[in-house]
N, C-alpha and C. Protein backbone atom coordinates (compact mmCIF):
# COMPACT_ATOMS: atom_id res chain seq x y z
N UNK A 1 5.63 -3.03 10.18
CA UNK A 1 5.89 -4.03 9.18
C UNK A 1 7.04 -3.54 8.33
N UNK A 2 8.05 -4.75 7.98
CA UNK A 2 8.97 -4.26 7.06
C UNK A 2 8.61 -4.54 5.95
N UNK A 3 8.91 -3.45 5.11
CA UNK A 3 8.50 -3.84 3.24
C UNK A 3 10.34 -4.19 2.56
N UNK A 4 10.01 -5.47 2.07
CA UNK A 4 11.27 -5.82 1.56
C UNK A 4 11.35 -5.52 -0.07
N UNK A 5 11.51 -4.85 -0.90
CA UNK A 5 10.93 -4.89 -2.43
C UNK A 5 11.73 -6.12 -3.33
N UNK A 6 11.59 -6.14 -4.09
CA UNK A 6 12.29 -7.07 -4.80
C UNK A 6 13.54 -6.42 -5.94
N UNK A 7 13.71 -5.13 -5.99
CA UNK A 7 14.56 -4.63 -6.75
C UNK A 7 15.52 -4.34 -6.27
N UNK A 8 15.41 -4.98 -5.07
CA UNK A 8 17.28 -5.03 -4.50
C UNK A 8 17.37 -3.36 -3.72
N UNK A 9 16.66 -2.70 -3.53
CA UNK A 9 16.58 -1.02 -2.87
C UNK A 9 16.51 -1.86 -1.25
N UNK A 10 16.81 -1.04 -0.55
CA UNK A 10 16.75 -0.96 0.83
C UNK A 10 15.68 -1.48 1.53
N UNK A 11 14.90 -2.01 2.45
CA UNK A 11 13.57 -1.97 2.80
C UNK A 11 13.63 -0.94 3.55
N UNK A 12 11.86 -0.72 3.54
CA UNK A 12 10.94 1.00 4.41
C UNK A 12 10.89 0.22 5.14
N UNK A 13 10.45 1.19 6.27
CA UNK A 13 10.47 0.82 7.35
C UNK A 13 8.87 1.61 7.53
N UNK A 14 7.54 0.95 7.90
CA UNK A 14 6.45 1.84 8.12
C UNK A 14 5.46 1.57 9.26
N UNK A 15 4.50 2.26 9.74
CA UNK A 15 3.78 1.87 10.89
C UNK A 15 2.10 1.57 9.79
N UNK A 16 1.77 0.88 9.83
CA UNK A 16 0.46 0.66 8.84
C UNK A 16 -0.81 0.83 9.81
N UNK A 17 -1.48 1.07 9.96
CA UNK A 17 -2.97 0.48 10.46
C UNK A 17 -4.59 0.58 9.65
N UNK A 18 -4.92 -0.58 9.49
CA UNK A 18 -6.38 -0.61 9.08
C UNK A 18 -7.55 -0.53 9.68
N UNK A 19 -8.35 0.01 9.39
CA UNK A 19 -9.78 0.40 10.22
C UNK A 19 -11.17 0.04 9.48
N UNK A 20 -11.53 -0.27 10.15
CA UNK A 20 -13.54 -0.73 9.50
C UNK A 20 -14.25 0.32 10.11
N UNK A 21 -15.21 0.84 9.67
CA UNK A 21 -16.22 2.04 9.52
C UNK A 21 -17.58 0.92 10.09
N UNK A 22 -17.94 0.88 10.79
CA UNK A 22 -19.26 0.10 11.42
C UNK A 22 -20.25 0.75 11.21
N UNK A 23 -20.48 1.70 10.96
CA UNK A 23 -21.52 2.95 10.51
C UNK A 23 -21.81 2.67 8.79
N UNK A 24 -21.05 3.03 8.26
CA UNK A 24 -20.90 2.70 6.79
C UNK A 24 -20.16 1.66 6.11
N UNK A 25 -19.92 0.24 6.99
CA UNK A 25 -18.83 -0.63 6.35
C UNK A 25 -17.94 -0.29 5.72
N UNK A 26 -17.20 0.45 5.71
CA UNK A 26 -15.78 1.16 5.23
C UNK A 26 -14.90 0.90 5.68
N UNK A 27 -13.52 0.50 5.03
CA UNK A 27 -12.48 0.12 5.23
C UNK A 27 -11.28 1.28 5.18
N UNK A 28 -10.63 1.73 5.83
CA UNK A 28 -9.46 2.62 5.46
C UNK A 28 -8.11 2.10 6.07
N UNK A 29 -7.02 2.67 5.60
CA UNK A 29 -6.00 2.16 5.52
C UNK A 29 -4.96 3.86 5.93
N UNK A 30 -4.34 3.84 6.63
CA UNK A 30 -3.45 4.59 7.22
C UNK A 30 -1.88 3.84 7.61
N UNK A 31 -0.73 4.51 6.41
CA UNK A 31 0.70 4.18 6.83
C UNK A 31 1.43 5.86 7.34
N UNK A 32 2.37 5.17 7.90
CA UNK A 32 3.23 6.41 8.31
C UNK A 32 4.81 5.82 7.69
N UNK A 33 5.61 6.07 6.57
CA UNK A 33 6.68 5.90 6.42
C UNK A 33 7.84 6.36 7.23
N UNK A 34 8.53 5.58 7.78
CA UNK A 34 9.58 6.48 8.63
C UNK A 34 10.70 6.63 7.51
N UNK A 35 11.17 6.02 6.23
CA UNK A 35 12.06 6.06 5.52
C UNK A 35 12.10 7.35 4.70
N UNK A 36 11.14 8.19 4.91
CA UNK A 36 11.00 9.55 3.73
C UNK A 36 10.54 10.70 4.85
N UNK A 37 11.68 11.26 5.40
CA UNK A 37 11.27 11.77 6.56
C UNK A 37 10.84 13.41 5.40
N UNK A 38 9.61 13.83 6.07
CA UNK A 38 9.18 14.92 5.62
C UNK A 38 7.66 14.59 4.73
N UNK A 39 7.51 13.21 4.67
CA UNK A 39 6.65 12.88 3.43
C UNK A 39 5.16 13.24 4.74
N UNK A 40 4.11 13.52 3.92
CA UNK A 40 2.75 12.74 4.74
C UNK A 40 1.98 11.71 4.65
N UNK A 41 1.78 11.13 6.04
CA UNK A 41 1.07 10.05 6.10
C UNK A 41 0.28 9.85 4.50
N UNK A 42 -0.03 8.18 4.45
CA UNK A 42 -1.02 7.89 3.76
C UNK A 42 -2.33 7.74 4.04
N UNK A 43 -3.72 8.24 3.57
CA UNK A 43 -4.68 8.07 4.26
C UNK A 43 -5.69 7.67 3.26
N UNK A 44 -5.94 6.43 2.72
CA UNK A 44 -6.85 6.24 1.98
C UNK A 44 -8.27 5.10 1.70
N UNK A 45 -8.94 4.70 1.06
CA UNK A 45 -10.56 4.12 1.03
C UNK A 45 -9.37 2.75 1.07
N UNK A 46 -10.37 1.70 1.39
CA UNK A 46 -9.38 -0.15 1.02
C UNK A 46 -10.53 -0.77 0.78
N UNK A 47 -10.61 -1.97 -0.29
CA UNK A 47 -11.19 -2.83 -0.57
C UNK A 47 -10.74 -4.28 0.17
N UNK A 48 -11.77 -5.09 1.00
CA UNK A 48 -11.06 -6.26 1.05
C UNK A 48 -11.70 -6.88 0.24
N UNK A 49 -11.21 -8.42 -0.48
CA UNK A 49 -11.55 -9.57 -0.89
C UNK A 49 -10.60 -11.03 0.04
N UNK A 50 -11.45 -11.19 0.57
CA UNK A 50 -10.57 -12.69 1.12
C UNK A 50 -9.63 -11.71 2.15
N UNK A 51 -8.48 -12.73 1.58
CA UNK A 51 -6.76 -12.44 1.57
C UNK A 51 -6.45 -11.37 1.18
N UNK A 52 -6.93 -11.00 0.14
CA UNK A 52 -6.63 -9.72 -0.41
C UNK A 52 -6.63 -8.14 -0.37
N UNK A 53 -6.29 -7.20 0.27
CA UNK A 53 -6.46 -6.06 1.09
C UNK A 53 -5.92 -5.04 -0.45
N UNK A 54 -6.72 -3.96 -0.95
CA UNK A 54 -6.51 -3.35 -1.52
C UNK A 54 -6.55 -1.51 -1.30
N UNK A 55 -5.82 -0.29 -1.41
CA UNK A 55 -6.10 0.67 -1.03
C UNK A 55 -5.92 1.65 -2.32
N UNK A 56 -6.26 2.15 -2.65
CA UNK A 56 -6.71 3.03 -4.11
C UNK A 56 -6.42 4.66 -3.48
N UNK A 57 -5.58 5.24 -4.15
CA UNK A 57 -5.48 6.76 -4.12
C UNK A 57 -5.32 7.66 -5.20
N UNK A 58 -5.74 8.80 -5.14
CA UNK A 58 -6.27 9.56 -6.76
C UNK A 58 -4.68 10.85 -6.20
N UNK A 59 -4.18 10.71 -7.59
CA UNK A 59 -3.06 11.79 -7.76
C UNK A 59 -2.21 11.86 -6.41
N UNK A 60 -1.66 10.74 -6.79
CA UNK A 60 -0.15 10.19 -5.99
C UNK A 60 1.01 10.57 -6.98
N UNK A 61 1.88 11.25 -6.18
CA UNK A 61 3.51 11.17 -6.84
C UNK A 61 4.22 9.53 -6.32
N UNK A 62 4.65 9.08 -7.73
CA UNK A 62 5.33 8.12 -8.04
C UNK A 62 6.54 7.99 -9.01
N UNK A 63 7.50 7.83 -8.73
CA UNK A 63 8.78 8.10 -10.27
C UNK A 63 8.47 9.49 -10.17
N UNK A 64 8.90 10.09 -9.85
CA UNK A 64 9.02 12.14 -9.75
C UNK A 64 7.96 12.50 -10.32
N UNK A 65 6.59 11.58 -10.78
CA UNK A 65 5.67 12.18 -11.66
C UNK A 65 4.60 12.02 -10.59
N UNK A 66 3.31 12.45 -11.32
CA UNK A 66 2.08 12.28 -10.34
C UNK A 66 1.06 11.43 -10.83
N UNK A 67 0.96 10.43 -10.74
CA UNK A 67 -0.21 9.42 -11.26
C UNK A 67 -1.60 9.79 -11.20
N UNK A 68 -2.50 9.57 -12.18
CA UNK A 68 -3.75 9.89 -11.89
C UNK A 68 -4.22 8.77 -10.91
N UNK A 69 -4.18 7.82 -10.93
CA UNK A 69 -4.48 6.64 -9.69
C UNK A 69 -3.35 5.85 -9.13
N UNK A 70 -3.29 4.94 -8.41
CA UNK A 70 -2.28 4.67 -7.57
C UNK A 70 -3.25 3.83 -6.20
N UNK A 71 -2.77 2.26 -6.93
CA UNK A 71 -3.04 1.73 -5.66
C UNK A 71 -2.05 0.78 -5.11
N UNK A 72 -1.83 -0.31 -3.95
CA UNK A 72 -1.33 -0.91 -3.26
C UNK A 72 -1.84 -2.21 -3.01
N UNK A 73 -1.73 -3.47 -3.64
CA UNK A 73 -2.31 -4.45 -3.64
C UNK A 73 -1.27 -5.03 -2.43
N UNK A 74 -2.22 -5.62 -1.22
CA UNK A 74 -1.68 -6.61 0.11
C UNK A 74 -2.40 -8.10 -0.33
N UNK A 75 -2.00 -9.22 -0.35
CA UNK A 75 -1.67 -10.44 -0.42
C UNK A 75 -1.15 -11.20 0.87
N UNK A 76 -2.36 -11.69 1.63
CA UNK A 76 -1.59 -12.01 3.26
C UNK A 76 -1.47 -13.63 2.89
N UNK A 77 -0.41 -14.17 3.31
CA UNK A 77 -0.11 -15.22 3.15
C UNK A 77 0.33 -15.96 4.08
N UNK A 78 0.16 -14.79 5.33
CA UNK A 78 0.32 -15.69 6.77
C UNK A 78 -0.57 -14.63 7.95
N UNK A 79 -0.19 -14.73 8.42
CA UNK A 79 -0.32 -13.60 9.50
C UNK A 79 0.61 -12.82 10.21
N UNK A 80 1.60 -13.54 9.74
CA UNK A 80 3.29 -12.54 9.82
C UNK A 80 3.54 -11.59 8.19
N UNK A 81 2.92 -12.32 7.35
CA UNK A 81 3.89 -11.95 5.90
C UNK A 81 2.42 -12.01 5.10
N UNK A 82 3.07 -10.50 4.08
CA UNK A 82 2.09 -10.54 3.07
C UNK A 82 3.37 -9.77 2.09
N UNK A 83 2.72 -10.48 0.73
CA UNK A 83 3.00 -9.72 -0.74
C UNK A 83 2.14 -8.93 -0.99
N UNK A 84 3.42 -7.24 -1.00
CA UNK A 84 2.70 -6.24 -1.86
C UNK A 84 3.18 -5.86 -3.04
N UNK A 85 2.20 -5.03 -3.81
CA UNK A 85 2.21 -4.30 -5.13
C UNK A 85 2.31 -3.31 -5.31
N UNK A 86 2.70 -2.44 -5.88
CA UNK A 86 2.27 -1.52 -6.21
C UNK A 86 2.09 -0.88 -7.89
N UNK A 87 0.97 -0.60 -7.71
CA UNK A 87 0.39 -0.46 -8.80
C UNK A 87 0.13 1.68 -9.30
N UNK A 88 0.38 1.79 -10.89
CA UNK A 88 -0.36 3.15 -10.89
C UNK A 88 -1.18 2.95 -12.21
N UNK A 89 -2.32 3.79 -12.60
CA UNK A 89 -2.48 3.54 -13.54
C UNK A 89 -3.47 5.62 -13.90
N UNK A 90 -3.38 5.17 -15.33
CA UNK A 90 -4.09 6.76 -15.83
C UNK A 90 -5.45 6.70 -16.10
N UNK A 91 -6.34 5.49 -16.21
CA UNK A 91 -7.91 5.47 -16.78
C UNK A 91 -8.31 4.79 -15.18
N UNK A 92 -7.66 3.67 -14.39
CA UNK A 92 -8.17 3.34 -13.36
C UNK A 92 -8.76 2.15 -13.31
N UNK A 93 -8.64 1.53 -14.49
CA UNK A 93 -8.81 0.49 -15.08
C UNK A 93 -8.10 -0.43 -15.70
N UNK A 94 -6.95 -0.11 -16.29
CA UNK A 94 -5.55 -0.81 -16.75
C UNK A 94 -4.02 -0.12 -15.50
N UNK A 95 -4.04 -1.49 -14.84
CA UNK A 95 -2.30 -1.17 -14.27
C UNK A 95 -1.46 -1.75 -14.36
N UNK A 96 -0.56 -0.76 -14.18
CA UNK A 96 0.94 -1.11 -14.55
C UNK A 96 1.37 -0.99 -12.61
N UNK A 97 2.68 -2.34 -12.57
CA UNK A 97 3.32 -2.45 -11.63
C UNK A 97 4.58 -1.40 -11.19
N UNK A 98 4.24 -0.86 -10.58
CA UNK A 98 5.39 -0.17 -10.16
C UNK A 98 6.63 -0.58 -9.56
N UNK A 99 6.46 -1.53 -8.60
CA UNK A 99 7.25 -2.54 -7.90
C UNK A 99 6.59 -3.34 -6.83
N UNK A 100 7.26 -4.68 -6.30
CA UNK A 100 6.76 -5.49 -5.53
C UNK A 100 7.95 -5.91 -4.07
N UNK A 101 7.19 -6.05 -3.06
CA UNK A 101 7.46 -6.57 -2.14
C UNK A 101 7.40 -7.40 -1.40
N UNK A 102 7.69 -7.59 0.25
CA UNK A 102 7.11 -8.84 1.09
C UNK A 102 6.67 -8.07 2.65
N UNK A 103 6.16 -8.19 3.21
CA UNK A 103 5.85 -7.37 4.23
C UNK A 103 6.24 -8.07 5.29
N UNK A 104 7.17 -8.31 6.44
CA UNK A 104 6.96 -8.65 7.49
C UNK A 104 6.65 -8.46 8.87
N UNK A 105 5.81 -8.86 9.94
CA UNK A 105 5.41 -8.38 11.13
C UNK A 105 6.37 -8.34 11.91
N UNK A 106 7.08 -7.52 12.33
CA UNK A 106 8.28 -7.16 13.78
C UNK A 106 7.71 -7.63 14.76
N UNK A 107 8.17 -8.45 15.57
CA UNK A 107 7.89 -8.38 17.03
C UNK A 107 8.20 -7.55 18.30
């Protein structure tokens, strides 16, 4: 999927995949960025609602700093394209946007 942001930066380029836990109904969420070569994978818990695909991670670097939380709000609005978020916040309870995107499916 390509992430397009809206601040005019370049789009990432990433491999995403989501998984369900049938044992424990658990959702996880695994990206691989190819745009930050050296970084590691993402590997974290996801909430769904609906449409709405959410993934939550504790002490993420964001802006050269390290957030105490840090999540990724997905918004599918087709089955090609979804709006994302990204979100950090310090209590885990109030967030602030970091920046937003559009996701599209490559063929």
């Amino acid at each position: 999927m390509e992430d397009t942001p809206t601040c005019g930066a370049q789009p990432d380029h990433s491999l995403s995949i989501s998984t369900c836990n049938k044992l424990d109904k658990s959702y996880w969420h695994y990206e691989i960025i190819d745009d930050y070569k050296g970084n590691k994978p993402v590997i974290s818990p996801m909430t769904i609602d609906g449409d709405t695909w959410t993934d939550t991670s504790d002490s993420v670097e964001a802006r050269n700093k390290t957030a105490s939380h840090y999540r990724v709000v997905y918004h599918y609005a087709s089955l090609t394209r979804v709006q994302v978020k990204f979100e950090e916040s310090t209590n885990g309870t109030h967030w602030t946007m970091l920046g937003q995107g559009e996701g599209i499916k490559q063929p």
